[in-house]
Each structure stands twice: as structure tokens, then as C-alpha cells.
PDB file of N, CA and C in Angstrom:
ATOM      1  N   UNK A   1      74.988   5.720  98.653  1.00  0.00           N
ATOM      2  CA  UNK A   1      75.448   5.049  99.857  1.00  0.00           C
ATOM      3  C   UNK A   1      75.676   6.108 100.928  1.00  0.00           C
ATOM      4  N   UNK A   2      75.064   5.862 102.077  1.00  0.00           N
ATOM      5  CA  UNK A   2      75.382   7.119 103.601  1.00  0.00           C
ATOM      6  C   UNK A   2      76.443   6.354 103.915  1.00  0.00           C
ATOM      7  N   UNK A   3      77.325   7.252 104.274  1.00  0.00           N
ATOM      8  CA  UNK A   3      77.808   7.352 105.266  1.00  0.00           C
ATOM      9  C   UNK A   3      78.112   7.603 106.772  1.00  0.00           C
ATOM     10  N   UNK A   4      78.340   6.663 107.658  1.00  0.00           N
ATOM     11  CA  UNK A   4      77.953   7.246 109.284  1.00  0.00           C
ATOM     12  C   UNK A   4      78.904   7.184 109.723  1.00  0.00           C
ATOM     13  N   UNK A   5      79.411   8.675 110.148  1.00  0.00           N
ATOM     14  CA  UNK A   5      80.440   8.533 111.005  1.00  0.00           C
ATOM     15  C   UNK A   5      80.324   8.714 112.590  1.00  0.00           C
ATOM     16  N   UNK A   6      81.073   8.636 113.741  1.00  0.00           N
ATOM     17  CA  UNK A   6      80.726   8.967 114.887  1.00  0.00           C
ATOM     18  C   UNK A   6      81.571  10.320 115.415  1.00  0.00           C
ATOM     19  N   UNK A   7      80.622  11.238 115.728  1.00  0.00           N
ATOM     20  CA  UNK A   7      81.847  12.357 116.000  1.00  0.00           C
ATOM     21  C   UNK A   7      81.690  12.897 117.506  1.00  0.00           C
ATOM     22  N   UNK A   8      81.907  14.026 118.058  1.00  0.00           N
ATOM     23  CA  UNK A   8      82.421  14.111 119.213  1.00  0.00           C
ATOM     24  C   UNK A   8      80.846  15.016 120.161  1.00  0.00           C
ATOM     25  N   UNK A   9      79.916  14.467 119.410  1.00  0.00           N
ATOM     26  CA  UNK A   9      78.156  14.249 120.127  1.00  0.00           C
ATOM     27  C   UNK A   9      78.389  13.812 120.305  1.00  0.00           C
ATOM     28  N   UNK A  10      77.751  14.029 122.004  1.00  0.00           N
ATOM     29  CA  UNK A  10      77.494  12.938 122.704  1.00  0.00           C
ATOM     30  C   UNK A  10      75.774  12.946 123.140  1.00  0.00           C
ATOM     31  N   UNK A  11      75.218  11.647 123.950  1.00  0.00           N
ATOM     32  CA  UNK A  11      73.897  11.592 124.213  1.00  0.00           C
ATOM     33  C   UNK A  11      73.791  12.845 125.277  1.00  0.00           C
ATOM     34  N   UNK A  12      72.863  13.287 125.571  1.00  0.00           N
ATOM     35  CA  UNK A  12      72.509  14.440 126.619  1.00  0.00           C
ATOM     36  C   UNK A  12      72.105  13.543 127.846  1.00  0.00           C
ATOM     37  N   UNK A  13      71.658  12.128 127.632  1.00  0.00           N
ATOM     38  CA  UNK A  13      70.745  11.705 128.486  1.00  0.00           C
ATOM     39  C   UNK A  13      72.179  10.653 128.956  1.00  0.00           C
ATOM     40  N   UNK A  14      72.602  10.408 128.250  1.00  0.00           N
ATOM     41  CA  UNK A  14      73.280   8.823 128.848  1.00  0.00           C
ATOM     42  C   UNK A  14      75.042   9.321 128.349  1.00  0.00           C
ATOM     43  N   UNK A  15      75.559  10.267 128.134  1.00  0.00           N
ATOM     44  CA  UNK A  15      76.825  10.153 127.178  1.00  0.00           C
ATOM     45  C   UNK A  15      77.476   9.432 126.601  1.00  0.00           C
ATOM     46  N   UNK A  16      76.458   8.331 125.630  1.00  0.00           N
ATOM     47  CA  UNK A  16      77.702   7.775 124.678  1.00  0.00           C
ATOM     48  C   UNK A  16      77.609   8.669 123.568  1.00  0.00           C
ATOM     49  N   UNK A  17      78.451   8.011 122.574  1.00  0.00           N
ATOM     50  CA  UNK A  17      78.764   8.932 121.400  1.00  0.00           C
ATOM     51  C   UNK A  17      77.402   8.830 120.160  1.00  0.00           C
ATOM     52  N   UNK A  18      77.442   9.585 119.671  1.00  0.00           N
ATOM     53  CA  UNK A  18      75.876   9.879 118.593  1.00  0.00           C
ATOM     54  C   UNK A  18      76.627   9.502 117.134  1.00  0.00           C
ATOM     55  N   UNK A  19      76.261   8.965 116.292  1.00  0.00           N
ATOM     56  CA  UNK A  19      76.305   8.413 115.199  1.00  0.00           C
ATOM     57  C   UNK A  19      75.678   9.491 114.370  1.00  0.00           C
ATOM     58  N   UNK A  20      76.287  10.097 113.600  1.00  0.00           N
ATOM     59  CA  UNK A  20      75.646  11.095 112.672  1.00  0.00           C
ATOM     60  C   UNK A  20      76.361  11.111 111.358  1.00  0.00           C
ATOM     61  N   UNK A  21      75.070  10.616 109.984  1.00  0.00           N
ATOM     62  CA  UNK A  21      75.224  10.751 109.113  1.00  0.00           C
ATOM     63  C   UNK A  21      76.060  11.708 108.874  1.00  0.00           C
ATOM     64  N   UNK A  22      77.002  11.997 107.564  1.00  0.00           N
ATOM     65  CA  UNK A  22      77.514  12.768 106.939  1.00  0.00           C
ATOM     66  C   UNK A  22      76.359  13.322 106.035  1.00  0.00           C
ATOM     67  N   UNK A  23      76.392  15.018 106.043  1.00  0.00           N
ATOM     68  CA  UNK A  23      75.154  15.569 105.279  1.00  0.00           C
ATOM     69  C   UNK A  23      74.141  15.562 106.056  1.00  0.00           C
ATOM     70  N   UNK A  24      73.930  15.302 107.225  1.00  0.00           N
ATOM     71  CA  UNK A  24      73.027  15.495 107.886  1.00  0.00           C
ATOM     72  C   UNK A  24      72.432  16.988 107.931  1.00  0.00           C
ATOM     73  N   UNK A  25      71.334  17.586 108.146  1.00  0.00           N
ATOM     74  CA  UNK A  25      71.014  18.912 108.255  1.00  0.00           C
ATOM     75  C   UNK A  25      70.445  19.349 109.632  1.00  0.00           C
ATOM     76  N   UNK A  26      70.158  20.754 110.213  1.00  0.00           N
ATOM     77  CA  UNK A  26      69.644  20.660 111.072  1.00  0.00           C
ATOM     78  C   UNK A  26      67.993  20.317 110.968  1.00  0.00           C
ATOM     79  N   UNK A  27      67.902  20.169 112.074  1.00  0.00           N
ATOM     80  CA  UNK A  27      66.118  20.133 111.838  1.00  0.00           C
ATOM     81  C   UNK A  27      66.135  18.438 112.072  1.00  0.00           C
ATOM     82  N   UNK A  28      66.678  17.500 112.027  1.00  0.00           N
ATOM     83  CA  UNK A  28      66.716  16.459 111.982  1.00  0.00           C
ATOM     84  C   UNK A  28      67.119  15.670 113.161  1.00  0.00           C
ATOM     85  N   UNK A  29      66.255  14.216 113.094  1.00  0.00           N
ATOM     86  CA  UNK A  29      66.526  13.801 114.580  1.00  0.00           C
ATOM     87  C   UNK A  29      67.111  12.454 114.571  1.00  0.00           C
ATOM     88  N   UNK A  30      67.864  12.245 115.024  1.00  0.00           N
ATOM     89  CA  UNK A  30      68.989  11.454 115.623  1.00  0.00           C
ATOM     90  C   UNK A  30      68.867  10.602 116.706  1.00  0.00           C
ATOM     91  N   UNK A  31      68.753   8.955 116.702  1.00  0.00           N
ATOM     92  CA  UNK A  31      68.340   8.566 118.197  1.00  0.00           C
ATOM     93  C   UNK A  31      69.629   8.241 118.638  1.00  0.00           C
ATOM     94  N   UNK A  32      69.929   8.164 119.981  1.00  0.00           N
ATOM     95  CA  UNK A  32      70.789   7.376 120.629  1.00  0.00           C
ATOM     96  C   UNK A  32      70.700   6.434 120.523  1.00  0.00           C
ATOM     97  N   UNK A  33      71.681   5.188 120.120  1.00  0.00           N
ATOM     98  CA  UNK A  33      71.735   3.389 119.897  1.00  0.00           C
ATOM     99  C   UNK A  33      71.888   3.243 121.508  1.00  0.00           C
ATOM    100  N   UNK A  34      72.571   3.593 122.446  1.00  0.00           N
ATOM    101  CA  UNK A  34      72.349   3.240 123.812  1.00  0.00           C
ATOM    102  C   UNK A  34      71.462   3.224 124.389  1.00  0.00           C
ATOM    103  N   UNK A  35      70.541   4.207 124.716  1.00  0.00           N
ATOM    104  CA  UNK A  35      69.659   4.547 125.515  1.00  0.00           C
ATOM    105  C   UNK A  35      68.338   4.971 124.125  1.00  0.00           C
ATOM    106  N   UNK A  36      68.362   5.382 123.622  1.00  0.00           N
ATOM    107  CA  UNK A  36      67.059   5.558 122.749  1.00  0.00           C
ATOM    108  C   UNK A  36      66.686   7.034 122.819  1.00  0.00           C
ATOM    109  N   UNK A  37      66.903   7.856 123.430  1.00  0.00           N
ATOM    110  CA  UNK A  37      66.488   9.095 123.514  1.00  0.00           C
ATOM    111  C   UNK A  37      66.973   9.939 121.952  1.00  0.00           C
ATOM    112  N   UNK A  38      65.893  10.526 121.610  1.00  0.00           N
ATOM    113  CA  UNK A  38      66.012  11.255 120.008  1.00  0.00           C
ATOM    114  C   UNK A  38      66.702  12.625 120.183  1.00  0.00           C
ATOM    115  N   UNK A  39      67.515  12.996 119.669  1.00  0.00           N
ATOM    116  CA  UNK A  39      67.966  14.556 119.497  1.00  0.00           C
ATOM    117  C   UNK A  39      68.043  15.225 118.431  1.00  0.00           C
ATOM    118  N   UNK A  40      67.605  16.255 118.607  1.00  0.00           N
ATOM    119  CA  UNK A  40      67.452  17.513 116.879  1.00  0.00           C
ATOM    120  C   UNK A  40      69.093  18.042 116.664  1.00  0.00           C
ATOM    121  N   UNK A  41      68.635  17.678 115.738  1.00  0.00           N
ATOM    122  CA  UNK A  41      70.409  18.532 115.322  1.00  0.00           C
ATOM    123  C   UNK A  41      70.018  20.188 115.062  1.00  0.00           C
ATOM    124  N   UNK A  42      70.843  20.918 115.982  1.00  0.00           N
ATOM    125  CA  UNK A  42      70.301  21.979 116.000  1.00  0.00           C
ATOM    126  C   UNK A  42      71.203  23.194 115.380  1.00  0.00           C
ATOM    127  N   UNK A  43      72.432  22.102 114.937  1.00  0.00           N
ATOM    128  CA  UNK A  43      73.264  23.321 113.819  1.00  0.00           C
ATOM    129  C   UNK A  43      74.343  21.967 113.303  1.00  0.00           C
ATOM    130  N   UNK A  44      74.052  22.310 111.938  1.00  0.00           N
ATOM    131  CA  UNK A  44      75.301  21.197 111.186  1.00  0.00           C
ATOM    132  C   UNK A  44      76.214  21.627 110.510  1.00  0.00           C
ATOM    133  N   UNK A  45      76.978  21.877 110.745  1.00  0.00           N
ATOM    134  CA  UNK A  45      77.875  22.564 109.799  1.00  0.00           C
ATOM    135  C   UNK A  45      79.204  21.962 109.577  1.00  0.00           C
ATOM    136  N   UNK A  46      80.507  22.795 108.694  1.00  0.00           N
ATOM    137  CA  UNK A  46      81.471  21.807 108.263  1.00  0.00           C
ATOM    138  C   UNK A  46      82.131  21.611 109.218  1.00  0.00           C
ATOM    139  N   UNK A  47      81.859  22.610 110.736  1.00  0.00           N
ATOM    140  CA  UNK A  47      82.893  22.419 111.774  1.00  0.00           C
ATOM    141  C   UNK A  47      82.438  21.291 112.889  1.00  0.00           C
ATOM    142  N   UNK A  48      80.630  20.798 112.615  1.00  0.00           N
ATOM    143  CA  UNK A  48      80.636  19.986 113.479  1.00  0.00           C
ATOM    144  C   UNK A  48      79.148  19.944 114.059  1.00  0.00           C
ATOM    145  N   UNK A  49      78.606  19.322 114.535  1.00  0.00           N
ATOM    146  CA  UNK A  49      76.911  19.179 115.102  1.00  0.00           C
ATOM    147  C   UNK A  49      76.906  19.766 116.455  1.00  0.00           C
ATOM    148  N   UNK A  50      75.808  20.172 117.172  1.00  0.00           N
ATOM    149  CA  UNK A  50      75.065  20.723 117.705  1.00  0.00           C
ATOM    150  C   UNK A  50      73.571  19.954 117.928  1.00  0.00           C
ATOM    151  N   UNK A  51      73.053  19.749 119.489  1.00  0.00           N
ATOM    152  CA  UNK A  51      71.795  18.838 118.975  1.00  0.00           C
ATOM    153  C   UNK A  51      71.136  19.258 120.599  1.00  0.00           C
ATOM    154  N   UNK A  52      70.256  19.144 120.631  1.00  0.00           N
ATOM    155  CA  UNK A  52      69.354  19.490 122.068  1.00  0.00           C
ATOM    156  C   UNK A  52      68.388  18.327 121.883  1.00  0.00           C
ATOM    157  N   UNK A  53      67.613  18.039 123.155  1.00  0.00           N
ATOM    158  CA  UNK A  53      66.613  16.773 123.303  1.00  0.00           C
ATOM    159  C   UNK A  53      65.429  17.065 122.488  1.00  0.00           C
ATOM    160  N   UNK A  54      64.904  15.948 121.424  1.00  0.00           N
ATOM    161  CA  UNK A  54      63.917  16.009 120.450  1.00  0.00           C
ATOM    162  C   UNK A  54      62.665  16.811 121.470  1.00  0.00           C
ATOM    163  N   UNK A  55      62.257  17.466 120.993  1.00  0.00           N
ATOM    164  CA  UNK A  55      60.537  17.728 121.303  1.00  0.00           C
ATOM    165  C   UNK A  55      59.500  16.290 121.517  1.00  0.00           C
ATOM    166  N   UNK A  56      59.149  16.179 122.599  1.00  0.00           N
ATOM    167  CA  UNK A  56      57.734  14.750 122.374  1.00  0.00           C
ATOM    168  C   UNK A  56      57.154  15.136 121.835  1.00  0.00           C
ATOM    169  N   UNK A  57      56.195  13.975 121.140  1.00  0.00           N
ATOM    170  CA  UNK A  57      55.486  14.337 119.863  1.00  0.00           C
ATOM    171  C   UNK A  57      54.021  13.839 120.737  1.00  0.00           C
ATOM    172  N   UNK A  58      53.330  15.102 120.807  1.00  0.00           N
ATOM    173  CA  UNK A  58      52.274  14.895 121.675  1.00  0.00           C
ATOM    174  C   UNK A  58      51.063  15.180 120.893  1.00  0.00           C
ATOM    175  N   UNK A  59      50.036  14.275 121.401  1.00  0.00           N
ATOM    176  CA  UNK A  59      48.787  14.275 120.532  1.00  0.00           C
ATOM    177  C   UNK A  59      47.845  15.573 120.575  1.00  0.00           C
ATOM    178  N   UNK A  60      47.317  15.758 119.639  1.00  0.00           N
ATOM    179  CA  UNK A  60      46.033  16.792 119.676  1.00  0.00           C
ATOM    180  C   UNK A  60      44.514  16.394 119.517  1.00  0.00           C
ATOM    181  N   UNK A  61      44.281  15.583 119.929  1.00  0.00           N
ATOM    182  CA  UNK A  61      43.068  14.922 119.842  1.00  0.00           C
ATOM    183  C   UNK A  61      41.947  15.528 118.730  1.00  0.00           C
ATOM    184  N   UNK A  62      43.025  15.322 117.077  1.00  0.00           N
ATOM    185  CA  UNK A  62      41.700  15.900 116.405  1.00  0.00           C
ATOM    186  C   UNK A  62      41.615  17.008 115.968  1.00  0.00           C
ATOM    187  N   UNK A  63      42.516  18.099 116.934  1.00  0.00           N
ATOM    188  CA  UNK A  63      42.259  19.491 116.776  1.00  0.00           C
ATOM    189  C   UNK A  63      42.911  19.949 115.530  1.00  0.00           C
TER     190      UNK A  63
END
């Protein structure tokens, strides 16, 4: 069973609060329930998250 707690992330784009699993790791992306915008968690640790705006995931036509 996850657990989700809400902690003191906020959106970059819209500031509500970010919903982040417990155990979450970095490297992992996170959407905003308000606005939709994805963020990487960019350090997780026991003191607390860290997250910058996801990378777009842009095509390579193939290459």
C-alpha cells in the first residue's frame, strides 16, 4: 500500500502543493493535480524533496 503524503512542494508553475509519495526517489516525475505540469524530483531525502520542471519529451524522428 503507498502512501501519499502532501509536503511543503510546491508547483513551480501554479503553487499549489505537490503530492509526493513516501519513498519516492529522485529521478522521478511527479504531476501537479492543479495545473498538470510534471516535475523531477531532483533530491529526496529524509529531510525533504527538491524538484525542477520535467524535461519535454521530444521526438527523434527515428534517429
Amino acid at each position: 500500500m503507498s502512501t501519499t503524503v502532501t509536503t511543503a512542494v510546491v508547483c513551480l508553475v501554479c503553487d499549489s502543493a505537490l503530492d509526493i509519495e513516501s519513498g519516492s526517489e529522485k529521478g522521478e516525475i511527479v504531476e501537479c493535480g492543479t495545473c498538470g505540469q510534471e516535475h523531477e524530483l531532483t533530491n529526496a531525502s529524509a529531510s525533504g524533496y527538491e524538484v525542477s520542471l520535467a524535461p519535454e519529451v521530444e521526438e527523434d524522428w527515428g534517429e
